[in-house]
C-alpha atoms as a PDB file:
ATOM      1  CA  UNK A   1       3.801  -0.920  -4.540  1.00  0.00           C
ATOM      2  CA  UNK A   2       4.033   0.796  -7.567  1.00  0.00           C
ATOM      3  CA  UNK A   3       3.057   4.140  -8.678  1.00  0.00           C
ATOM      4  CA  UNK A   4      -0.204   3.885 -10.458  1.00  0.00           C
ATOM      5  CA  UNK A   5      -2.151   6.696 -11.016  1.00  0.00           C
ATOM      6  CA  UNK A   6      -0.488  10.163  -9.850  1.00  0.00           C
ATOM      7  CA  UNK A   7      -1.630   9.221  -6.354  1.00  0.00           C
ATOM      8  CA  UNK A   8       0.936   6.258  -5.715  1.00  0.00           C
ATOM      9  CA  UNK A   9       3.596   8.114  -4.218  1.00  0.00           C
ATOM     10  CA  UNK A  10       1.420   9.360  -1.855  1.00  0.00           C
ATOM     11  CA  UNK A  11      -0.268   5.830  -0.548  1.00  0.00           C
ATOM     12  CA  UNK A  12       3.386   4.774  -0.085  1.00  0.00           C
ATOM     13  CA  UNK A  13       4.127   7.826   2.037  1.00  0.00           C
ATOM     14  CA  UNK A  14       1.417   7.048   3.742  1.00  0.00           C
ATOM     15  CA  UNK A  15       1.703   3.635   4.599  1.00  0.00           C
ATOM     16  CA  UNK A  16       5.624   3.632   5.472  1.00  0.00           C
ATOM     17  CA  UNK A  17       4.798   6.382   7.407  1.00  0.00           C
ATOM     18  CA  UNK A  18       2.291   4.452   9.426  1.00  0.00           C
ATOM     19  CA  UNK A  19       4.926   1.736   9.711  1.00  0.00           C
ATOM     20  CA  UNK A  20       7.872   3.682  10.885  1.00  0.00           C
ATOM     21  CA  UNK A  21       5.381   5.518  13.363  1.00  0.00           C
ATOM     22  CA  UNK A  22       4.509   2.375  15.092  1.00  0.00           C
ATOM     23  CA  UNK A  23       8.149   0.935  14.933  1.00  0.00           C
ATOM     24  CA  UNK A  24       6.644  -2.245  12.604  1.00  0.00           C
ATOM     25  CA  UNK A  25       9.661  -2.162  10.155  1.00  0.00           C
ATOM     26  CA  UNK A  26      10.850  -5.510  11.166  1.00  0.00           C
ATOM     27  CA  UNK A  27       7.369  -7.026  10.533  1.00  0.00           C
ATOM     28  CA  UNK A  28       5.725  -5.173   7.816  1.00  0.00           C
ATOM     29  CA  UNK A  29       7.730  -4.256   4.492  1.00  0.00           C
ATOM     30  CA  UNK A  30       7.041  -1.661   2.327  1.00  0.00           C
ATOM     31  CA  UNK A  31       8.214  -1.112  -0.968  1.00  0.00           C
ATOM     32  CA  UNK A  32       7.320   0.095  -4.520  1.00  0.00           C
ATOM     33  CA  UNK A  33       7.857  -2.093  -7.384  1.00  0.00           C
ATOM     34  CA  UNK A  34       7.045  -1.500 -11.204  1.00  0.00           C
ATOM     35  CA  UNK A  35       4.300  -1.720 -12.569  1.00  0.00           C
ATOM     36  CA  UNK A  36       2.064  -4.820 -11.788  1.00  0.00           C
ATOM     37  CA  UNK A  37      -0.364  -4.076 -14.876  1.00  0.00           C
ATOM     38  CA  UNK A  38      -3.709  -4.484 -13.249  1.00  0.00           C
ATOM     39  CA  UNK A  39      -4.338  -0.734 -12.107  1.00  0.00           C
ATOM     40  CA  UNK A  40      -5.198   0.723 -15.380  1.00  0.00           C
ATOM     41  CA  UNK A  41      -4.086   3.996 -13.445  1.00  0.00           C
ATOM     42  CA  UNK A  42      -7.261   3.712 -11.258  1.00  0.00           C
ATOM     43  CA  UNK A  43      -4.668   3.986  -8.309  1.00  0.00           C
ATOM     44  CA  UNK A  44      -2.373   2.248  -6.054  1.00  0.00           C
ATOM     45  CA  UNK A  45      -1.783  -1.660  -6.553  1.00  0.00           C
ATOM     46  CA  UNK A  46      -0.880  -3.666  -2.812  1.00  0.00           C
ATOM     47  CA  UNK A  47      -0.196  -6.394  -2.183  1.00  0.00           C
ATOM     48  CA  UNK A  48      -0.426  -7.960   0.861  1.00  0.00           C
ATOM     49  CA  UNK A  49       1.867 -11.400   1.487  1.00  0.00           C
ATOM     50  CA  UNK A  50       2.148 -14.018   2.738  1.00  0.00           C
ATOM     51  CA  UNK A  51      -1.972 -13.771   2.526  1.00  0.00           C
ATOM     52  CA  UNK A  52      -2.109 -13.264  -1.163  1.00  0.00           C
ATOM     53  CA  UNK A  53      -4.624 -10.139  -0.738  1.00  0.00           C
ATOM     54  CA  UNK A  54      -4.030  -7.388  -3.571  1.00  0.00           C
ATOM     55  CA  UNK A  55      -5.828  -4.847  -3.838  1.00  0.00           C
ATOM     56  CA  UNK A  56      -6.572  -2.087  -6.545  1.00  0.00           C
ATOM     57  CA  UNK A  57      -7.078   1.461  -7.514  1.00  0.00           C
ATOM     58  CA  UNK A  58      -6.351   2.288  -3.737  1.00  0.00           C
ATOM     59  CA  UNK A  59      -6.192   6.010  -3.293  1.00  0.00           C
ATOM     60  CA  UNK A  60      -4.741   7.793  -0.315  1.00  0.00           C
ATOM     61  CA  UNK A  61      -8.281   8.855   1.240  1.00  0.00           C
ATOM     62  CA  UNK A  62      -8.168   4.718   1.290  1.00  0.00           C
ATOM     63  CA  UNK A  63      -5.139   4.174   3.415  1.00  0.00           C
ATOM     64  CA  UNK A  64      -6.170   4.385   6.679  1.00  0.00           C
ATOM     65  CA  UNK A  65      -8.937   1.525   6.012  1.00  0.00           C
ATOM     66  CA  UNK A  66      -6.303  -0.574   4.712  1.00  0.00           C
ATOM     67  CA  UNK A  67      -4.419  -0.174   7.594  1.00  0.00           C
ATOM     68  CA  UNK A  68      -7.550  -1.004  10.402  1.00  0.00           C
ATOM     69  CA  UNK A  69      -8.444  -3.863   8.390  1.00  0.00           C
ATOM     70  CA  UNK A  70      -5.248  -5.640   7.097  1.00  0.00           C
ATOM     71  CA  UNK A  71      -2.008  -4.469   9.233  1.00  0.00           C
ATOM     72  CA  UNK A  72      -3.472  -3.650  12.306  1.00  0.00           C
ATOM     73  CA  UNK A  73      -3.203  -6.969  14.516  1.00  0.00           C
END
């Protein structure tokens, strides 16, 4: 994930938090990469693999909805 906006840092945080937390670091991966060039520094690019979901300008107020409706299983 890279660190679009000045809010990208914190979605990481957020989500490898979440991950550690629930002891998921052998199934879910979290990293930051450069840029991907479609935020436009709206926010936060993910992406979400093997399902080829990305999602954009994703701010931290957005993490936990990320989280119930893609890594949650």
């Amino acid at each position: 994930m890279p660190c679009c906006g000045d809010t990208g840092a914190e979605v990481y945080a957020k989500l490898r938090g979440w991950v550690t937390r629930y002891g998921l670091t052998s199934r879910i991966y979290v990293t930051q990469t450069s840029c991907l060039g479609w935020c436009h520094g709206e926010g936060a690019m993910i992406a979400i693999q093997p399902e080829g979901i990305y999602l954009r300008g994703v701010k931290p107020s957005d993490v936990e909805q990320v989280i119930e409706r893609y890594l949650k299983g």
